[in-house]
N, C-alpha and C. Protein backbone atom coordinates (compact mmCIF):
# COMPACT_ATOMS: atom_id res chain seq x y z
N UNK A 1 -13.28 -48.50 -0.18
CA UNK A 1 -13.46 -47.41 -1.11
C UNK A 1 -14.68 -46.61 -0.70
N UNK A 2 -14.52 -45.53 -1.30
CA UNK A 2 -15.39 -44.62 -0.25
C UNK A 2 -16.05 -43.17 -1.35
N UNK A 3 -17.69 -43.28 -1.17
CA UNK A 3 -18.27 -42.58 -2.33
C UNK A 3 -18.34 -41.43 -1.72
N UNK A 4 -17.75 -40.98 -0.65
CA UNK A 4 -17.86 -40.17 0.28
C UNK A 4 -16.96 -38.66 -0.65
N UNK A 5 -17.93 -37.31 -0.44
CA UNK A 5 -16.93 -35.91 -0.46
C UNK A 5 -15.91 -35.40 0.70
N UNK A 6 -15.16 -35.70 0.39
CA UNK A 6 -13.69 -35.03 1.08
C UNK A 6 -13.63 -34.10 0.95
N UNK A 7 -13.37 -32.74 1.98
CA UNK A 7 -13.11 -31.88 2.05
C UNK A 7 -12.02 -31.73 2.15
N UNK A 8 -11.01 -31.03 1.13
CA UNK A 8 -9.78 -30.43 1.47
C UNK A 8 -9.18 -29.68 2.11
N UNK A 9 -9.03 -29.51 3.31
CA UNK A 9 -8.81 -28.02 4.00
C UNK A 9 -7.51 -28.31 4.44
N UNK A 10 -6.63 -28.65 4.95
CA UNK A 10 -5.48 -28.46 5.71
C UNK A 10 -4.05 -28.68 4.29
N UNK A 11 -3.39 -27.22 4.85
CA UNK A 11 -2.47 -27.23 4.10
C UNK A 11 -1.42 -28.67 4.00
N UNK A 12 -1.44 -29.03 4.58
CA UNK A 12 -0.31 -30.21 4.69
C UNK A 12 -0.36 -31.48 3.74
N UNK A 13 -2.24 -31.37 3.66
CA UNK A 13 -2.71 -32.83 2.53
C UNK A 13 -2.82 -32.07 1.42
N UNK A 14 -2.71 -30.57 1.07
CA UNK A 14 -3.02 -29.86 0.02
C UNK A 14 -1.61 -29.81 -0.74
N UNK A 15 -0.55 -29.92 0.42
CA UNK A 15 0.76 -29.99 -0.59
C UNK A 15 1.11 -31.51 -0.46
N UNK A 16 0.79 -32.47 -0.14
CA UNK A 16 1.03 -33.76 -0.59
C UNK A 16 0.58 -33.92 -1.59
N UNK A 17 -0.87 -33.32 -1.38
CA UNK A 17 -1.24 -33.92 -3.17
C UNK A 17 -0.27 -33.06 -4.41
N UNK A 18 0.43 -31.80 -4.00
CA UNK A 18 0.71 -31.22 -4.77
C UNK A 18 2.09 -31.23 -5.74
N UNK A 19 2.78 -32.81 -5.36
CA UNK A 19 3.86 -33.03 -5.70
C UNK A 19 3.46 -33.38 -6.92
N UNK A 20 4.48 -33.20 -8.31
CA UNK A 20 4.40 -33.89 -9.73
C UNK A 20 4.31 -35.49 -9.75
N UNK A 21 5.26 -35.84 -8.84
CA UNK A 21 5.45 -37.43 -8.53
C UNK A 21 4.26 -37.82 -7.76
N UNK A 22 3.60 -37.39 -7.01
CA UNK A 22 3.21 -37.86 -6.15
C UNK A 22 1.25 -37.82 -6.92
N UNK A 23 0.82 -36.73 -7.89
CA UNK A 23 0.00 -37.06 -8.18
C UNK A 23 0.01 -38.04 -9.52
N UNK A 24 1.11 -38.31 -9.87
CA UNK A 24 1.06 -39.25 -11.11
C UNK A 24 1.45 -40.45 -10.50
N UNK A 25 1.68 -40.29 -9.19
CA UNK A 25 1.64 -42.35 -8.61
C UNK A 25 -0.24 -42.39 -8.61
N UNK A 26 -0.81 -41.01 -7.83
CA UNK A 26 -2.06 -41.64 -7.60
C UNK A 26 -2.82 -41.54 -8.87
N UNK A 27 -2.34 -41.20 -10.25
CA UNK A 27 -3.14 -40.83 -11.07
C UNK A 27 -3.07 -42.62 -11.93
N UNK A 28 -1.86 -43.29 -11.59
CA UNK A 28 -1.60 -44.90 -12.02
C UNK A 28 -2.11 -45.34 -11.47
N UNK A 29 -2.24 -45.29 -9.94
CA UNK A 29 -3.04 -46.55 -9.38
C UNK A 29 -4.55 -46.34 -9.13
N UNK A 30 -4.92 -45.34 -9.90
CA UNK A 30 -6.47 -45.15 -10.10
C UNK A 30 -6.42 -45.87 -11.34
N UNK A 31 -5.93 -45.62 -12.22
CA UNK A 31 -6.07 -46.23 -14.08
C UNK A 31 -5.56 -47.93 -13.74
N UNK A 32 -4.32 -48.27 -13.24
CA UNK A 32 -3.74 -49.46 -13.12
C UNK A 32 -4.64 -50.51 -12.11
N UNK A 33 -4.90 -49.92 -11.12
CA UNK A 33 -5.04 -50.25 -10.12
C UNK A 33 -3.89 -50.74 -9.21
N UNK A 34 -3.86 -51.73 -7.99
CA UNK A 34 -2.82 -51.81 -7.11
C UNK A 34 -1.37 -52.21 -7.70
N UNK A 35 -0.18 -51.37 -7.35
CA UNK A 35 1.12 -51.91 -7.69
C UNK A 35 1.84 -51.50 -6.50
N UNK A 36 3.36 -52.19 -6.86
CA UNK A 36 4.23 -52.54 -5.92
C UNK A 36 5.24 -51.18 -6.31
N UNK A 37 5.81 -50.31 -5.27
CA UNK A 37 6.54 -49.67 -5.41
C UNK A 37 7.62 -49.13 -6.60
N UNK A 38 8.44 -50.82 -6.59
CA UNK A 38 8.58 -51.08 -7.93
C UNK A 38 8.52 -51.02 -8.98
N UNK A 39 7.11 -51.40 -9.37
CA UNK A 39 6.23 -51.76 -10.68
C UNK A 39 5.58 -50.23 -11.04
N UNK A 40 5.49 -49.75 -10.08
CA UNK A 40 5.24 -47.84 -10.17
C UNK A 40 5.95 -47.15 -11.03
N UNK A 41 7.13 -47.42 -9.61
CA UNK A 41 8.86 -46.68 -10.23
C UNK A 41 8.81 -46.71 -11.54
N UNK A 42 8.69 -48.03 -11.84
CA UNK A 42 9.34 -48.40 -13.38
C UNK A 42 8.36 -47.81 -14.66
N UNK A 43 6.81 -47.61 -14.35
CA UNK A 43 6.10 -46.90 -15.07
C UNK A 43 5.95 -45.58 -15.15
N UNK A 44 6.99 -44.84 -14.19
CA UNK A 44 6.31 -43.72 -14.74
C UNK A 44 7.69 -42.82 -14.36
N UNK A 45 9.00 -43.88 -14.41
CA UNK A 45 10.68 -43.08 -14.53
C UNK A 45 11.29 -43.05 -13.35
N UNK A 46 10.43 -43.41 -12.22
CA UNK A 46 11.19 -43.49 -10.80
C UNK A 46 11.82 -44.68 -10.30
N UNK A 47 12.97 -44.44 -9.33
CA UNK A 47 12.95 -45.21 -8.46
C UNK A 47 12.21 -45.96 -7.33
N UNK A 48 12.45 -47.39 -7.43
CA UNK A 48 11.29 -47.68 -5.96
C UNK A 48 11.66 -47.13 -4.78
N UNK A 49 13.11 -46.81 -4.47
CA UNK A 49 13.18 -45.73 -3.49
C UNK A 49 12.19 -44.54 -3.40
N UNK A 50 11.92 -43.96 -4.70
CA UNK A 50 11.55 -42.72 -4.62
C UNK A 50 9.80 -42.87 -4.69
N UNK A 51 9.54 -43.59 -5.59
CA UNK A 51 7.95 -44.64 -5.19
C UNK A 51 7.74 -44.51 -4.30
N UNK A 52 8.47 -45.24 -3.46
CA UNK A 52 7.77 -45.67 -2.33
C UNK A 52 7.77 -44.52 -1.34
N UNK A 53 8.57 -43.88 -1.11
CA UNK A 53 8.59 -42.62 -0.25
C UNK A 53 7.09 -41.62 -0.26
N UNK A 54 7.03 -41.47 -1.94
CA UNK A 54 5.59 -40.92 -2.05
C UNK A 54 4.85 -41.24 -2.13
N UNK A 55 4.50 -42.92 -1.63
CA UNK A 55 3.33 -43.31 -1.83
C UNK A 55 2.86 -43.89 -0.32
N UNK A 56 4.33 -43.25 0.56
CA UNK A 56 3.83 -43.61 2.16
C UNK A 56 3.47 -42.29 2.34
N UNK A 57 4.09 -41.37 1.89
CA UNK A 57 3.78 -39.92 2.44
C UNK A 57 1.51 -39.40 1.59
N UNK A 58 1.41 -40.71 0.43
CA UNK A 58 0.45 -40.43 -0.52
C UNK A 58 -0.71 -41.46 0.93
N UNK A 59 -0.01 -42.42 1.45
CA UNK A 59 -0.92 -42.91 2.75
C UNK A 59 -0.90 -42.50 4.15
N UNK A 60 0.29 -41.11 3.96
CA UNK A 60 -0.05 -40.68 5.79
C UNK A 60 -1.12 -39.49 5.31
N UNK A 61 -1.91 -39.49 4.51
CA UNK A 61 -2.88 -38.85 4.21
C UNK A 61 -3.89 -39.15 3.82
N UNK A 62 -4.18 -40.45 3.81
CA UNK A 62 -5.23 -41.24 3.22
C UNK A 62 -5.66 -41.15 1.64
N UNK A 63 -4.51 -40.80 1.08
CA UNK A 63 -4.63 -41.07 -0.21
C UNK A 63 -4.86 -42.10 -1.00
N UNK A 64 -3.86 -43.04 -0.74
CA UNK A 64 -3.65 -44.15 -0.94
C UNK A 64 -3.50 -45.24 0.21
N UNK A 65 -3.98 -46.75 0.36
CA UNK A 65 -3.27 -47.50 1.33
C UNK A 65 -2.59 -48.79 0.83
N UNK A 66 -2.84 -49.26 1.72
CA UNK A 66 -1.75 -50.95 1.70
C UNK A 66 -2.94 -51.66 0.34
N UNK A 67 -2.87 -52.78 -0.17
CA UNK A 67 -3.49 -53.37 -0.90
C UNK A 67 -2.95 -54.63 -0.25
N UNK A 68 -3.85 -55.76 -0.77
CA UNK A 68 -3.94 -57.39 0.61
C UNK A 68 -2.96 -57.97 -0.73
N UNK A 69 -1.67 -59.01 -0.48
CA UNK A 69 -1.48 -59.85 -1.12
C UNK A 69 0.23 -60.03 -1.49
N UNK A 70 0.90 -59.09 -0.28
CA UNK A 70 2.09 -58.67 0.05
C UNK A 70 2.73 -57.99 1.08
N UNK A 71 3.82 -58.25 1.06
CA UNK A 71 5.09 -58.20 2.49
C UNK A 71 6.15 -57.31 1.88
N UNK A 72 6.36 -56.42 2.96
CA UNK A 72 7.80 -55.99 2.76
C UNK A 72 7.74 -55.08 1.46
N UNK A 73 8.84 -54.87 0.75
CA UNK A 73 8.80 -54.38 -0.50
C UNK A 73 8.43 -54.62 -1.58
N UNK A 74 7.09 -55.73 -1.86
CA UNK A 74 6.27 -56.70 -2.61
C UNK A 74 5.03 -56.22 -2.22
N UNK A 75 4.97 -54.97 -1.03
CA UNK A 75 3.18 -55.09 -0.75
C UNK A 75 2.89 -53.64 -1.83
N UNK A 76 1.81 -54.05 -2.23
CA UNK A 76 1.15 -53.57 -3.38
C UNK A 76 0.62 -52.11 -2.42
N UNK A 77 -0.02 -51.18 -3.58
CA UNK A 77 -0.76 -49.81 -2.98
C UNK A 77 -1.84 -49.61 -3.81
N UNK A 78 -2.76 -49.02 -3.24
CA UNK A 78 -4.28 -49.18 -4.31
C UNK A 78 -4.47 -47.85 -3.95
N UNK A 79 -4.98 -47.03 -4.82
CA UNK A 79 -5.51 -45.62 -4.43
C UNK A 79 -6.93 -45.71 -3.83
N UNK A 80 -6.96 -44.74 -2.61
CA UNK A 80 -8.74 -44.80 -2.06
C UNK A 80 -9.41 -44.09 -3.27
N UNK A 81 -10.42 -44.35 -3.24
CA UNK A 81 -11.16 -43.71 -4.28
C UNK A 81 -12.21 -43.06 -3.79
N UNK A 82 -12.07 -41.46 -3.94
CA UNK A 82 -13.31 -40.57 -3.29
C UNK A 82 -13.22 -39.44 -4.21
N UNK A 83 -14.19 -38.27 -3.93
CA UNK A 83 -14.40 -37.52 -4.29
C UNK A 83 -13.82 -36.49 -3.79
N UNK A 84 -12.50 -35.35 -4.30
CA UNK A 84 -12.41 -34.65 -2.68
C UNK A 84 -13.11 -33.17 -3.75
N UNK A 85 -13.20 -32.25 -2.97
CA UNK A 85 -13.25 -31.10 -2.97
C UNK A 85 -12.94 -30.26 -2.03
N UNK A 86 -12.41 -28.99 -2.77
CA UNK A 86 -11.79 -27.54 -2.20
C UNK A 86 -12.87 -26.59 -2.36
N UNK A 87 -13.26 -26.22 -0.70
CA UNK A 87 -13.93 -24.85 -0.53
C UNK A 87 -13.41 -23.50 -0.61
N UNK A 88 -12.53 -22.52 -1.27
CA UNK A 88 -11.96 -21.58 -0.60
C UNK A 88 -12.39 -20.76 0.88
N UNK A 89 -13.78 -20.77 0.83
CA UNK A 89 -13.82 -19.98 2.39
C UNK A 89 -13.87 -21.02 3.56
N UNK A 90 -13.63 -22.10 3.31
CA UNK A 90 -13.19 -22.92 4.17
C UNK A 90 -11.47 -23.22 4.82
N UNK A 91 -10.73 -22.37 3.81
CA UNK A 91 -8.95 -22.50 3.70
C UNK A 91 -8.71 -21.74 4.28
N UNK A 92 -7.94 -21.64 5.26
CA UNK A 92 -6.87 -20.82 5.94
C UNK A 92 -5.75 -20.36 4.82
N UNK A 93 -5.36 -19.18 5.34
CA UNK A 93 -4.08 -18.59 4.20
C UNK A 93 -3.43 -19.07 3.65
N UNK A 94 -2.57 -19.96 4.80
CA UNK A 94 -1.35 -21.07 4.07
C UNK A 94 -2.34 -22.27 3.40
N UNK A 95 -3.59 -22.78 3.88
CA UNK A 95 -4.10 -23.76 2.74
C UNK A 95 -4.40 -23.16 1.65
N UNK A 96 -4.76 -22.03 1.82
CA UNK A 96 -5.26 -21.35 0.42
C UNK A 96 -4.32 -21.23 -0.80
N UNK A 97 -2.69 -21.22 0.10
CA UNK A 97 -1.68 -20.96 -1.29
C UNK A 97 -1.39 -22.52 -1.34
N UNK A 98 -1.77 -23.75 -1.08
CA UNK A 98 -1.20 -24.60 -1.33
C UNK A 98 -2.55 -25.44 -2.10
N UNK A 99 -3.93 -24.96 -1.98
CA UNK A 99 -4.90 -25.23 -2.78
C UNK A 99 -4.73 -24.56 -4.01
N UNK A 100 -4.12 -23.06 -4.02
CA UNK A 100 -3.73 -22.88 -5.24
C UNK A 100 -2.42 -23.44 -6.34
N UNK A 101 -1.65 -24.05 -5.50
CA UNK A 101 -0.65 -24.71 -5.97
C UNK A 101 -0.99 -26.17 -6.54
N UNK A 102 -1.48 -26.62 -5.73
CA UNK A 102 -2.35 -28.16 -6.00
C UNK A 102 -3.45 -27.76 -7.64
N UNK A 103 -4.21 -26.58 -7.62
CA UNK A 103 -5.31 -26.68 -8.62
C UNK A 103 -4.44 -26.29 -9.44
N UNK A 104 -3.25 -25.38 -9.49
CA UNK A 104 -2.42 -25.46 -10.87
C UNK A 104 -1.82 -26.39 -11.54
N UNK A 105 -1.46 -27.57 -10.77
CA UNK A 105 -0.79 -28.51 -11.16
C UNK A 105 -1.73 -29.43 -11.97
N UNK A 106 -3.57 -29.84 -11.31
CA UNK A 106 -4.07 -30.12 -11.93
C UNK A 106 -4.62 -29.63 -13.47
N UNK A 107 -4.44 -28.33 -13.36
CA UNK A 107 -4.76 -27.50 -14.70
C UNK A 107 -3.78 -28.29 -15.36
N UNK A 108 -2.33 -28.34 -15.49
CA UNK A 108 -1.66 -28.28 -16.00
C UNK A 108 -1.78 -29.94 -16.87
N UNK A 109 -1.66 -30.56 -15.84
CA UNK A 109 -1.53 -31.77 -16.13
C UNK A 109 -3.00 -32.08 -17.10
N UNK A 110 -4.10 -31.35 -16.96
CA UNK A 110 -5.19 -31.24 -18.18
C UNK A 110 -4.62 -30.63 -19.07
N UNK A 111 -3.69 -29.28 -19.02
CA UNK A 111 -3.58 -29.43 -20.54
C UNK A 111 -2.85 -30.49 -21.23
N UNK A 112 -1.34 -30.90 -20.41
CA UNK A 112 -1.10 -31.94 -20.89
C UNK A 112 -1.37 -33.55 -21.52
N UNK A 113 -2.81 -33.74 -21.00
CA UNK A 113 -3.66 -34.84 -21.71
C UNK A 113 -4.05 -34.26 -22.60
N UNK A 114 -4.45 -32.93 -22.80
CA UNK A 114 -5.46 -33.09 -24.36
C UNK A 114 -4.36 -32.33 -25.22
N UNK A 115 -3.05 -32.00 -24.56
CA UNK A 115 -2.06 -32.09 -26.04
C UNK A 115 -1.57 -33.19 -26.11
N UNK A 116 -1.53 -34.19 -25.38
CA UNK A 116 -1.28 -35.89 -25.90
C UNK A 116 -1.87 -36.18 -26.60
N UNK A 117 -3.18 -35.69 -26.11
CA UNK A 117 -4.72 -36.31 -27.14
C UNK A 117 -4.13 -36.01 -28.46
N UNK A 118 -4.09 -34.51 -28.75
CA UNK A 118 -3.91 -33.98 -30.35
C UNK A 118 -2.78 -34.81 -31.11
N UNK A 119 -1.95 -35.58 -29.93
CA UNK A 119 -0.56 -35.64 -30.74
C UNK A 119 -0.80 -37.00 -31.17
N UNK A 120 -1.61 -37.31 -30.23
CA UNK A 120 -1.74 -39.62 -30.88
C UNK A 120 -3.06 -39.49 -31.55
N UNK A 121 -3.85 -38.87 -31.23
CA UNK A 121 -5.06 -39.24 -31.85
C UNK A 121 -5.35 -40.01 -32.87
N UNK A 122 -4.68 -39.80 -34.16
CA UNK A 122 -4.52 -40.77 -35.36
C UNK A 122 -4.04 -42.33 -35.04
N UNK A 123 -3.41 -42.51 -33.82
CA UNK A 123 -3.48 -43.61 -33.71
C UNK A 123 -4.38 -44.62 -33.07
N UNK A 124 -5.97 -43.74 -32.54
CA UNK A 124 -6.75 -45.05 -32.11
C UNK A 124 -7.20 -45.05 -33.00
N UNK A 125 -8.13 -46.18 -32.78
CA UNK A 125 -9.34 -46.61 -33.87
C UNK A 125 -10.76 -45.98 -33.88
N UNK A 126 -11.34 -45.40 -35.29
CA UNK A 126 -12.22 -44.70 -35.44
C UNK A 126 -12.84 -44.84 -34.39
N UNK A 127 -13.78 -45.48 -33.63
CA UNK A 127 -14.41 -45.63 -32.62
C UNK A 127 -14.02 -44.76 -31.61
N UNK A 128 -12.93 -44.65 -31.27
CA UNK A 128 -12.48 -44.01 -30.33
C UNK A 128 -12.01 -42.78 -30.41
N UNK A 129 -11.78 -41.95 -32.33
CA UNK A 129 -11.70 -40.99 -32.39
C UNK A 129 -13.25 -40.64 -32.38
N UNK A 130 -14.05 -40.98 -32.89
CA UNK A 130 -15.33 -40.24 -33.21
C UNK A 130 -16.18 -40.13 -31.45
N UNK A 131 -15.51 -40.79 -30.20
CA UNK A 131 -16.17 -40.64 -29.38
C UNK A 131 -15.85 -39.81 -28.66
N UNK A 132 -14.43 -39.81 -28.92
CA UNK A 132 -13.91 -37.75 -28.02
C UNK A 132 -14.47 -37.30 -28.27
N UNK A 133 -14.53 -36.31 -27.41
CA UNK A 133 -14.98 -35.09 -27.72
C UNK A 133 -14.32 -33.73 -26.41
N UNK A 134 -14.25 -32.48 -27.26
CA UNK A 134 -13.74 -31.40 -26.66
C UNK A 134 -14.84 -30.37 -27.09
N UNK A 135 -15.59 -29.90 -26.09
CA UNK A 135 -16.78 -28.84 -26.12
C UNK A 135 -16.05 -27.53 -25.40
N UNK A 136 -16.47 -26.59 -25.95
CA UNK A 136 -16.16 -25.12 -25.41
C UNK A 136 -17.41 -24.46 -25.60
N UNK A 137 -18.04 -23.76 -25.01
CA UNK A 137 -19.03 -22.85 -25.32
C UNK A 137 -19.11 -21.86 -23.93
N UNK A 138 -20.02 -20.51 -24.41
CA UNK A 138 -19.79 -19.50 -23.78
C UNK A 138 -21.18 -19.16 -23.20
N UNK A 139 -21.38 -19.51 -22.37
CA UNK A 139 -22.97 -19.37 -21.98
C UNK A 139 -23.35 -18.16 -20.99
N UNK A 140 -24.52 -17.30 -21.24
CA UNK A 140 -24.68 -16.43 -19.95
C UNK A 140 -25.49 -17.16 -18.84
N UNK A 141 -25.28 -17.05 -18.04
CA UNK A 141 -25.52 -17.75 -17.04
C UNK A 141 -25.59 -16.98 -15.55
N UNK A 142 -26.40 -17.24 -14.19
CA UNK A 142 -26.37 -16.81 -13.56
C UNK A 142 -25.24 -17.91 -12.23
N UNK A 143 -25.34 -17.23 -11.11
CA UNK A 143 -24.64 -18.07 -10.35
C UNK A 143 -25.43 -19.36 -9.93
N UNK A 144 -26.94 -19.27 -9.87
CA UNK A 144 -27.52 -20.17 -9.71
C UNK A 144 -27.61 -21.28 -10.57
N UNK A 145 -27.94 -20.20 -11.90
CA UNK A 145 -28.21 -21.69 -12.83
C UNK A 145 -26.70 -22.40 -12.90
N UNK A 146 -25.49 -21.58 -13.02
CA UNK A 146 -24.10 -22.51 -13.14
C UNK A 146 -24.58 -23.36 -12.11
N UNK A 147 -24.68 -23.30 -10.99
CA UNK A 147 -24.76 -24.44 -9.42
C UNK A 147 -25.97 -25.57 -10.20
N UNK A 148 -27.11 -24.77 -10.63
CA UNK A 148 -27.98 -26.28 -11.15
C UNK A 148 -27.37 -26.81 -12.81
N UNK A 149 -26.62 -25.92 -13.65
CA UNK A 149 -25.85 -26.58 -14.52
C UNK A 149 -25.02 -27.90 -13.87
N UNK A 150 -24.27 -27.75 -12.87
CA UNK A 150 -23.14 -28.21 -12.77
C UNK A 150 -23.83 -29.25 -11.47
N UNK A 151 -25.08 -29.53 -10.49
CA UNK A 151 -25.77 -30.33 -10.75
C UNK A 151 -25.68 -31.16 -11.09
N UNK A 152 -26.55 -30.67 -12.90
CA UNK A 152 -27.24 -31.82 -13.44
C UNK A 152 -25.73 -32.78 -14.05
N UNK A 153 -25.14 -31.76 -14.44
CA UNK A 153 -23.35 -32.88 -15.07
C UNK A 153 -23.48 -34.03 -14.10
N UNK A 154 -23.06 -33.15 -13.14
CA UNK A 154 -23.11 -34.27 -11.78
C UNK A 154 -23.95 -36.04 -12.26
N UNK A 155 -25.10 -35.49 -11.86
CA UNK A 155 -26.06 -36.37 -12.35
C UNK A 155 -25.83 -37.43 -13.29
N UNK A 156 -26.15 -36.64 -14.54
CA UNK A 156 -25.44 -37.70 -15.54
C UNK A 156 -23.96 -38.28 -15.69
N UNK A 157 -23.24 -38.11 -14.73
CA UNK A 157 -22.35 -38.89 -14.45
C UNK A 157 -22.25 -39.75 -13.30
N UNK A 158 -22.90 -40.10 -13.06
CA UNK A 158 -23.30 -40.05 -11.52
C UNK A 158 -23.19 -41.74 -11.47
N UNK A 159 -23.72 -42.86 -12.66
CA UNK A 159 -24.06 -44.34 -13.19
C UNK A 159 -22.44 -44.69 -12.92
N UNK A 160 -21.33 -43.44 -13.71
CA UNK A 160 -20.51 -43.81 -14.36
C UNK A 160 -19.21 -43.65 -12.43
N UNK A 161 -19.35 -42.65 -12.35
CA UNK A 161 -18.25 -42.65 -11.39
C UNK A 161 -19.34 -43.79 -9.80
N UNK A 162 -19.85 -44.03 -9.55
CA UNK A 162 -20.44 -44.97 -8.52
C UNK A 162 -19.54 -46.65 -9.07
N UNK A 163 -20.01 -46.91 -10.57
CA UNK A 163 -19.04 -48.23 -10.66
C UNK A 163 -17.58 -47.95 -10.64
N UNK A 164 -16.72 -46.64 -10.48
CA UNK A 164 -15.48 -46.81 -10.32
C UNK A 164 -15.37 -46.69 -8.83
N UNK A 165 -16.09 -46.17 -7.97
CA UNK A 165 -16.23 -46.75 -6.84
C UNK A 165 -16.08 -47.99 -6.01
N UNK A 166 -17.00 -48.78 -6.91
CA UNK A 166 -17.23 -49.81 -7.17
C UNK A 166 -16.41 -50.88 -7.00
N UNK A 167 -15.05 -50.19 -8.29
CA UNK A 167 -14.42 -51.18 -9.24
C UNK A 167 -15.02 -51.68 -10.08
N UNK A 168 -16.25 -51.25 -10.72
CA UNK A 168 -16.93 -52.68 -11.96
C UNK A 168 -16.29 -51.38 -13.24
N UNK A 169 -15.48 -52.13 -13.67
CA UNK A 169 -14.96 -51.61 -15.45
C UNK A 169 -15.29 -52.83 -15.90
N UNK A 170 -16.00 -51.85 -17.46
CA UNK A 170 -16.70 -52.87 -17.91
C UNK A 170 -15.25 -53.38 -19.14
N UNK A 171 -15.69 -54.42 -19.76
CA UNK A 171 -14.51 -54.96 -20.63
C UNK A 171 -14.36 -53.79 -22.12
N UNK A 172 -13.45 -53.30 -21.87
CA UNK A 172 -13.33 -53.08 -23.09
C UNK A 172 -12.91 -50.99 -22.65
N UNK A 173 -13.22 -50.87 -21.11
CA UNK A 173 -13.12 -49.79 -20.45
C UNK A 173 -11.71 -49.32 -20.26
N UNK A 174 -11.55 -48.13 -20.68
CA UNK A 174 -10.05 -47.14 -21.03
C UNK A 174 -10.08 -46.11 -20.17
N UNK A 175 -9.04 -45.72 -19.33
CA UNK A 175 -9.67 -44.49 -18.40
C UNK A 175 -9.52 -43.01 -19.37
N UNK A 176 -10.38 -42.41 -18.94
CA UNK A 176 -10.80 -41.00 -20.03
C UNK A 176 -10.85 -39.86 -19.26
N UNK A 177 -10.36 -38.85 -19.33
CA UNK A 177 -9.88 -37.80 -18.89
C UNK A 177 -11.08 -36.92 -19.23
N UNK A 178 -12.24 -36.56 -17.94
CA UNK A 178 -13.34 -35.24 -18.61
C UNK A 178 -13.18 -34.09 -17.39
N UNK A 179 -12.95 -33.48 -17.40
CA UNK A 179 -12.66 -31.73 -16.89
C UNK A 179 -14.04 -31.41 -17.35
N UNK A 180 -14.35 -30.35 -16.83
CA UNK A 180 -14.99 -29.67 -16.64
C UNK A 180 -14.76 -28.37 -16.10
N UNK A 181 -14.76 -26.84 -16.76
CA UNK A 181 -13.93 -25.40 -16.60
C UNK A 181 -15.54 -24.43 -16.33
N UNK A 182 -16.13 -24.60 -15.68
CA UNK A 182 -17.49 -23.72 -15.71
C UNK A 182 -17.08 -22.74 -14.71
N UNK A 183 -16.20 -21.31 -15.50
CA UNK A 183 -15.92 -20.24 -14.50
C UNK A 183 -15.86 -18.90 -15.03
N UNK A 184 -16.62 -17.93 -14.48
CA UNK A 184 -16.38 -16.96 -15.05
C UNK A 184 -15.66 -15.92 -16.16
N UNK A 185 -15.92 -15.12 -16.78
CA UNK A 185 -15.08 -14.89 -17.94
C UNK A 185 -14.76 -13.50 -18.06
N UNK A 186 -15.37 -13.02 -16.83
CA UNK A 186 -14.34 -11.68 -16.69
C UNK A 186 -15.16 -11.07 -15.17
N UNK A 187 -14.26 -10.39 -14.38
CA UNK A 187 -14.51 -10.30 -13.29
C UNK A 187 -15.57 -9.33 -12.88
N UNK A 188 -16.13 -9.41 -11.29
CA UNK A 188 -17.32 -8.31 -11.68
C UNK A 188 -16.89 -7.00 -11.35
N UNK A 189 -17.72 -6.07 -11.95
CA UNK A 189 -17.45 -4.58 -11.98
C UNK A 189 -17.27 -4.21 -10.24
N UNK A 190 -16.34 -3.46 -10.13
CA UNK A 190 -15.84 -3.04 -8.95
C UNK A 190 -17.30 -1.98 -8.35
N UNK A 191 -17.26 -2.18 -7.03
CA UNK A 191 -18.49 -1.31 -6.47
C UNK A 191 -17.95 0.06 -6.58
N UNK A 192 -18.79 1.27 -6.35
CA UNK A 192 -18.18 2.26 -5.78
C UNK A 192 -18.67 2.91 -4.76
C-alpha cells in the first residue's frame, strides 16, 4: 500500500477508472477490503464473470491487485490504496475528455451518497446522526488562500487517511464519504 500521489495522466487509466462497475468494485474493496470475484459479483448485482473481468482490467492498471490466500477463481483482490490526482495542464486532449468523464462519474456517485444519506438517515443511531455533517458556505477567497485553505483540510486529515493506508480501523470504524467542492462560483470577466 502506497501513501504515495498518483498522477493521472494517460487516457487509458482515466477510462478504466471510468466504468460504473468498475469504480464500485474499487469503491467495495476499499470499504470491504479483499474479496473473491464472486463475493464482489454478488454484492453489488454482478456476475463473477463480469467481476472479474473488471477487476483484471481494475489490475492492468494498478488499481487493484492479487490479495495472498487463493488460487484460481478463489484468489481474492484488495484495492491499492493511494492518493491519485488529476492535473489538467498535464492531460493531453483525449485524457482530458476522459478525466472529464471519470470526474463526472465521481460527482455523481457523491450526489448519490448524500441522497442515500437523506433517505436512511433516521435509521442510524443518534450518535451517528448528530456526527454528519453537510457544510456549504460561500467564501471570498483568493487563489492562494483556496491552495493554503485546502492545505490546511489536507492536514487535518492527514492522522486519519495515513491509518487507512495503514489498514489500522479502529473498532467501531464505518467508511464515511467527505468531498470536498472548493471551486469557483462564477467565471472570470473576459479580457478585452
Amino acid at each position: 500500500m502506497s501513501s504515495e500521489r498518483r498522477r493521472l495522466t494517460s487516457a487509458t487509466e482515466l477510462r478504466a477508472l471510468s466504468h460504473p462497475t468498475r469504480l464500485t468494485l474499487l469503491d467495495l474493496l476499499h470499504q470491504e477490503g479483499p474479496l473473491t470475484a464472486t463475493q464482489a459479483g454478488e454484492l453489488i448485482g454482478e456476475s463473477p464473470a463480469s467481476a472479474s473481468f473488471h477487476l483484471r482490467t481494475l489490475a492492468r492498471y494498478g488499481f487493484v491487485e492479487e490479495a495472498e490466500g487463493g488460487r484460481g477463481r478463489q484468489r481474492p483482490w484488495r484495492a491499492v490504496v493511494e492518493t491519485q490526482q488529476i492535473h489538467d495542464e498535464e492531460l493531453g486532449a483525449e485524457a482530458k475528455l476522459a478525466a472529464d468523464g471519470f470526474l463526472e462519474l465521481l460527482r455523481e456517485r457523491d450526489a448519490a451518497r448524500l441522497r442515500a444519506w437523506g433517505t436512511t438517515r433516521s435509521r442510524y443511531p443518534a450518535e451517528w446522526r448528530s456526527a454528519a455533517n453537510e457544510m456549504r458556505l460561500v467564501l471570498h477567497l483568493t487563489a492562494a488562500e483556496l491552495t493554503a485553505l485546502t492545505a490546511a483540510i489536507e492536514a487535518a486529515i492527514a492522522s486519519y487517511t495515513a491509518r487507512e493506508f495503514a489498514g489500522e480501523r479502529p473498532d467501531g470504524a464505518v467508511p464515511v464519504s467527505i468531498g470536498l467542492h472548493a471551486v469557483p462560483m462564477r467565471p472570470p470577466a473576459e479580457r478585452s
